[in-house]
C-alpha atoms as a PDB file:
ATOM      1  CA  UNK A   1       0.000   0.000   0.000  1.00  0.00           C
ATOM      2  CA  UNK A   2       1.178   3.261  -1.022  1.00  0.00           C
ATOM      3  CA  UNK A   3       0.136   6.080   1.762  1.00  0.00           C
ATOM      4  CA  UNK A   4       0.295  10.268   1.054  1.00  0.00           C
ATOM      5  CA  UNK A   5       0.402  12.747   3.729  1.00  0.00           C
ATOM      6  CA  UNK A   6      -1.103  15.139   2.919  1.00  0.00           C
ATOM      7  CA  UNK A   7      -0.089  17.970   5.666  1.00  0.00           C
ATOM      8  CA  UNK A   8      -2.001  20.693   3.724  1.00  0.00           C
ATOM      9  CA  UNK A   9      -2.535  24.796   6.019  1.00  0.00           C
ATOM     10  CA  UNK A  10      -6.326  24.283   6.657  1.00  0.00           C
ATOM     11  CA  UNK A  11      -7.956  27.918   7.424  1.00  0.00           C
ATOM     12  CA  UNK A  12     -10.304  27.431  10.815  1.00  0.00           C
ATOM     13  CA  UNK A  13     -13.474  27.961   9.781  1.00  0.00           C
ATOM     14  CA  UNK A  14     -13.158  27.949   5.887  1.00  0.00           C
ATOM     15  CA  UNK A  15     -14.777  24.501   5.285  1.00  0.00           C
ATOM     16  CA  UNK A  16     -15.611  25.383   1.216  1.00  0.00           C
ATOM     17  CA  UNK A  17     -12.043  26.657   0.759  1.00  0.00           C
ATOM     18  CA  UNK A  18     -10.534  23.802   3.117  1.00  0.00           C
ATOM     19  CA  UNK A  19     -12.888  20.761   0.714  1.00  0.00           C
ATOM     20  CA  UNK A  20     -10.770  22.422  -2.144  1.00  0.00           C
ATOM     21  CA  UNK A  21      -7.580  22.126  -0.554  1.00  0.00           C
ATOM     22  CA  UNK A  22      -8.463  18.292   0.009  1.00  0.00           C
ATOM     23  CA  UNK A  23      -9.933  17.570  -3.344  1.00  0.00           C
ATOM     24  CA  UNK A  24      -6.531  19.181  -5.124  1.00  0.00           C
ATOM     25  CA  UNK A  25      -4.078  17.530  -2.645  1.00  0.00           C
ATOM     26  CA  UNK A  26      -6.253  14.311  -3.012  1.00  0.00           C
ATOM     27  CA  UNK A  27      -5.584  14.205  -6.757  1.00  0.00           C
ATOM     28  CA  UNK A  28      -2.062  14.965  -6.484  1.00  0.00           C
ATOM     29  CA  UNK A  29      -1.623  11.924  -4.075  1.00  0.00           C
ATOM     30  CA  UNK A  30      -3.712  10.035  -6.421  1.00  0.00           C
ATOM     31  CA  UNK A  31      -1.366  10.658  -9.185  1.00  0.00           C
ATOM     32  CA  UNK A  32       1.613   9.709  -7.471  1.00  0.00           C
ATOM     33  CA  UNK A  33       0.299   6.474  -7.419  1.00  0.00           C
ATOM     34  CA  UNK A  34      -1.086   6.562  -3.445  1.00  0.00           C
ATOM     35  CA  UNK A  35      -4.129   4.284  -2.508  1.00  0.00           C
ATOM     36  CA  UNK A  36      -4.362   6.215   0.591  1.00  0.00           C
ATOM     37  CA  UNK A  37      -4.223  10.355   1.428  1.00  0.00           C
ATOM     38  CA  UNK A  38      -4.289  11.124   5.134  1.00  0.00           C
ATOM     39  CA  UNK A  39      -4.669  14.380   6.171  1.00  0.00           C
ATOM     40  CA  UNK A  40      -4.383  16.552   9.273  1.00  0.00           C
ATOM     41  CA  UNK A  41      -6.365  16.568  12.481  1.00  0.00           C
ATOM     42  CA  UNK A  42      -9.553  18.216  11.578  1.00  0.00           C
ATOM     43  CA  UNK A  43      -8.624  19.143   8.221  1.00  0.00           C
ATOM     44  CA  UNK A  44     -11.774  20.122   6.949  1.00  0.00           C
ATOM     45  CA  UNK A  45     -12.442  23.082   9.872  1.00  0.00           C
ATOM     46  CA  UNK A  46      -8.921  24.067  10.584  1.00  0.00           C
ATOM     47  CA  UNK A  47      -7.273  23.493  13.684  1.00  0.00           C
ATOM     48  CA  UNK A  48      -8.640  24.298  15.827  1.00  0.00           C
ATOM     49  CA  UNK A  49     -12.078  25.452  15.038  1.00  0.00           C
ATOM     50  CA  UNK A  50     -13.213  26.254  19.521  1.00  0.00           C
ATOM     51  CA  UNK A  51     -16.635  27.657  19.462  1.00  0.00           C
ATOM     52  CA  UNK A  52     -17.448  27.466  16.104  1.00  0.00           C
ATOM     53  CA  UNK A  53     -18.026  23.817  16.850  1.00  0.00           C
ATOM     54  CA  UNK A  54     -21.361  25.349  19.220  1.00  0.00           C
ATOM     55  CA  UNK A  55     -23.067  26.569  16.360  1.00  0.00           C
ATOM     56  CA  UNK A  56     -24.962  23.830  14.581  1.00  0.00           C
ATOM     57  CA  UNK A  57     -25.586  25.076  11.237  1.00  0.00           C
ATOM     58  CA  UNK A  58     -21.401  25.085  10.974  1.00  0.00           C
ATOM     59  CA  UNK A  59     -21.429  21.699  12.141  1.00  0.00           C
ATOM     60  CA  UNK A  60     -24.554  20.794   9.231  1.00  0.00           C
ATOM     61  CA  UNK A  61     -22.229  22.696   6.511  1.00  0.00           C
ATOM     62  CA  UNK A  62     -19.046  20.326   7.814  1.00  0.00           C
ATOM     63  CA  UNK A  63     -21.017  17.361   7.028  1.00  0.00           C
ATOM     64  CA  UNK A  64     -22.457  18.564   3.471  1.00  0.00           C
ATOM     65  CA  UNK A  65     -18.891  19.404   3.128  1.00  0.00           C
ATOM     66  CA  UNK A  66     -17.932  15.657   4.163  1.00  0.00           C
ATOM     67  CA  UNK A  67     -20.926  14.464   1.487  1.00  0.00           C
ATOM     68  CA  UNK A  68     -18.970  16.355  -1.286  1.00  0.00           C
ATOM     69  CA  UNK A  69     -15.549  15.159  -0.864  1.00  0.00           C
ATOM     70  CA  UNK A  70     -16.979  12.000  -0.498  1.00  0.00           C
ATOM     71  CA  UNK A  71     -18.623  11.755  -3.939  1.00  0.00           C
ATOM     72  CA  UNK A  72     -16.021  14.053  -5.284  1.00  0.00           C
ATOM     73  CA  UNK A  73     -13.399  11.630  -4.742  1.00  0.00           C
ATOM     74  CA  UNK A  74     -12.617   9.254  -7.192  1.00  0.00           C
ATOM     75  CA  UNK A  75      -9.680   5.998  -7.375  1.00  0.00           C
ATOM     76  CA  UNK A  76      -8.239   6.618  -4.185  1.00  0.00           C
ATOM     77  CA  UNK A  77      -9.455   6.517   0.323  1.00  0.00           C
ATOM     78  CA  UNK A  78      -9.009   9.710   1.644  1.00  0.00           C
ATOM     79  CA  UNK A  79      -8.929  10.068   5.818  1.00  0.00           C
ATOM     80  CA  UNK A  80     -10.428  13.439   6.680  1.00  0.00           C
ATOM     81  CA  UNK A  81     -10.198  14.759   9.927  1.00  0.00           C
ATOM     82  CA  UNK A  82     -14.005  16.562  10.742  1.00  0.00           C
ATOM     83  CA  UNK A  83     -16.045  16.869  13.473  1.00  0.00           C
ATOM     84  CA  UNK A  84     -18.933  14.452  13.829  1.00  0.00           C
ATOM     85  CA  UNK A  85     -22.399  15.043  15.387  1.00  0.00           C
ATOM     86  CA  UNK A  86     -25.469  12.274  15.395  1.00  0.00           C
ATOM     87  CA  UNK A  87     -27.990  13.520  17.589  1.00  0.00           C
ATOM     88  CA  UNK A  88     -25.848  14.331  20.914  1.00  0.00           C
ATOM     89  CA  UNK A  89     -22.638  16.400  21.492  1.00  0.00           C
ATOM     90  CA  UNK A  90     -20.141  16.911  18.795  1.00  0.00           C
ATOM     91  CA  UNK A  91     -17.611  13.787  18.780  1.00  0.00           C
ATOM     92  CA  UNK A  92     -13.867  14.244  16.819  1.00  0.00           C
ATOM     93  CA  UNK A  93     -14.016  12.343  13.614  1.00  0.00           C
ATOM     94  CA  UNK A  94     -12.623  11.057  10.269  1.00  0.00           C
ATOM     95  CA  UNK A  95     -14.211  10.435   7.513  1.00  0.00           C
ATOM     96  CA  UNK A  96     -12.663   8.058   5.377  1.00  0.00           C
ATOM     97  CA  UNK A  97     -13.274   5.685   2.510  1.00  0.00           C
ATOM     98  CA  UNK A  98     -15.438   7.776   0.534  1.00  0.00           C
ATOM     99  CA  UNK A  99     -18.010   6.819   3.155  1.00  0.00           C
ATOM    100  CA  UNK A 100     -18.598  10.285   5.287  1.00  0.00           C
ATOM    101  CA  UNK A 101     -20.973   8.001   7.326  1.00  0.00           C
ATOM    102  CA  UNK A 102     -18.110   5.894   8.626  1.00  0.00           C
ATOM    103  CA  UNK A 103     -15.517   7.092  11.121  1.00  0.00           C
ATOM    104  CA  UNK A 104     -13.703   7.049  14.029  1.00  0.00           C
ATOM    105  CA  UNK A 105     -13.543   8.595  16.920  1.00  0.00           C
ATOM    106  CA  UNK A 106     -11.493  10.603  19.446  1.00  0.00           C
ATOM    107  CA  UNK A 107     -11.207   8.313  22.337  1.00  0.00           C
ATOM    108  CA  UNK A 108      -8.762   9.987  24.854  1.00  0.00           C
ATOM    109  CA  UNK A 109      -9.240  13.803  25.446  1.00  0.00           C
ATOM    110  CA  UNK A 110      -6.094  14.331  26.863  1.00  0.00           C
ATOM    111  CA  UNK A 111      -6.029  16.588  30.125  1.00  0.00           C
ATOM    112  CA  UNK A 112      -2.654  18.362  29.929  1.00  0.00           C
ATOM    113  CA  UNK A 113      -3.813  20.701  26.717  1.00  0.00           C
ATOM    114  CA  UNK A 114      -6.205  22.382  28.346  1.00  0.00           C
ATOM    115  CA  UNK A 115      -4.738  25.461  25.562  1.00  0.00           C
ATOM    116  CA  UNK A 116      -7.184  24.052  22.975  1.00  0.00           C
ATOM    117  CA  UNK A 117     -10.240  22.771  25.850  1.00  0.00           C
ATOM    118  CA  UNK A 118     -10.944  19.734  24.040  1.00  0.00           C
ATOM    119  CA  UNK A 119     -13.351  18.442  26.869  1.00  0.00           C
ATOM    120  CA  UNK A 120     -15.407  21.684  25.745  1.00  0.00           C
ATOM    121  CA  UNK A 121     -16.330  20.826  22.812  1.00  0.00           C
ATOM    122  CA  UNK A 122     -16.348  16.873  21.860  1.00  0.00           C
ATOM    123  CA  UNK A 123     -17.139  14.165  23.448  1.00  0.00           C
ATOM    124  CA  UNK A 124     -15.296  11.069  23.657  1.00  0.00           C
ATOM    125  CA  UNK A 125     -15.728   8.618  21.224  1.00  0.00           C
ATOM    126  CA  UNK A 126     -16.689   4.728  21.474  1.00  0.00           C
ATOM    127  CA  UNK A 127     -14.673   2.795  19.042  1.00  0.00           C
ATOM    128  CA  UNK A 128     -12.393   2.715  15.757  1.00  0.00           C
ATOM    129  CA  UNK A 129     -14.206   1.788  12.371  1.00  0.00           C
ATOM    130  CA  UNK A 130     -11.743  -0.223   9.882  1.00  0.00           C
ATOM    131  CA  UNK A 131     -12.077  -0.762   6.632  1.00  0.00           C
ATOM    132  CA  UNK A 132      -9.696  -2.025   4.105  1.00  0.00           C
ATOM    133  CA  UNK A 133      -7.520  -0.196   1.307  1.00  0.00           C
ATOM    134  CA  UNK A 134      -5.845  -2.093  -1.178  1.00  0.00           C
ATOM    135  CA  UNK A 135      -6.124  -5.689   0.381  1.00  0.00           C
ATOM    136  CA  UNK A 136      -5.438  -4.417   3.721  1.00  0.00           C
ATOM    137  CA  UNK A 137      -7.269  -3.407   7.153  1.00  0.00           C
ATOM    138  CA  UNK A 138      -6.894   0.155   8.055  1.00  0.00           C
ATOM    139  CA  UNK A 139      -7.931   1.832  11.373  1.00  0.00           C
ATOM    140  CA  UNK A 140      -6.976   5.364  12.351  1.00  0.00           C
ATOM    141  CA  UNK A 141      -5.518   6.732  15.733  1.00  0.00           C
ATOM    142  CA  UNK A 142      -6.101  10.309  16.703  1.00  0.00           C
ATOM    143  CA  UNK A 143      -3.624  12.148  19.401  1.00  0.00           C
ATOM    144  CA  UNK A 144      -3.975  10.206  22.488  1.00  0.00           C
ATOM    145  CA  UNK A 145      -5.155   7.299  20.965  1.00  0.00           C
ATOM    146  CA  UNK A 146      -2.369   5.904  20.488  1.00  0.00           C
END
């Protein structure tokens, strides 16, 4: 398996011109011959994104966002880091696989950066989704996780 990083300057709260940066950098990874892109911690809000993530009609754009990168991209899996919210608090995710309904979570909200108040704004996460990329089984760790 050939992997890209992808370690692209996302703009906090500039989802439409962040989705560009990931299609572009996307299809430059795709033509070097990568079956996977992974890019940065919440790529597709910019790093960090703090109270934006309290307003849910910027949390609804992130996932329409998610929806066009998904069917946007085309021959390669793409990890996306985005924020994720089904019907409680906003969790830390990635979207991945051209799939923007499967992800994984933020487990660990690690205490000692209390500089970016994680614990303010997601909620931990319950598990890892893997799926598989050119014959083999991918799953994603986030900060902490690991």
């Amino acid at each position: 398996m050939k992997i890209a990083i992808a370690q692209i300057n996302a703009t906090v709260g500039d989802l439409a011109g962040n989705a560009a940066k990931i299609i572009d950098w996307t299809a430059r990874a795709r033509g070097a011959g990568a079956d996977l892109v992974v890019f940065p911690e919440l790529a597709l809000t910019g790093y960090p994104p703090e109270d934006l993530l309290l307003k849910p009609s910027f949390i609804a754009e992130a996932r329409a966002q998610l929806g066009t990168l998904a069917r946007t991209v085309k021959g390669i899996t793409a990890v996306v880091g985005a924020p994720a919210q089904a019907r409680g608090p906003v969790q830390h995710g990635l979207g991945h696989h051209r799939r923007p309904r499967a992800r994984d979570l933020l487990q660990a909200l690690p205490p000692g950066l209390r500089r970016f108040r994680r614990d303010r704004y997601f909620d931990p996460g319950e598990g890892f989704t893997a799926f598989f990329c050119a014959g083999e089984r991918v799953a994603v760790t986030v900060c902490e996780d690991l």
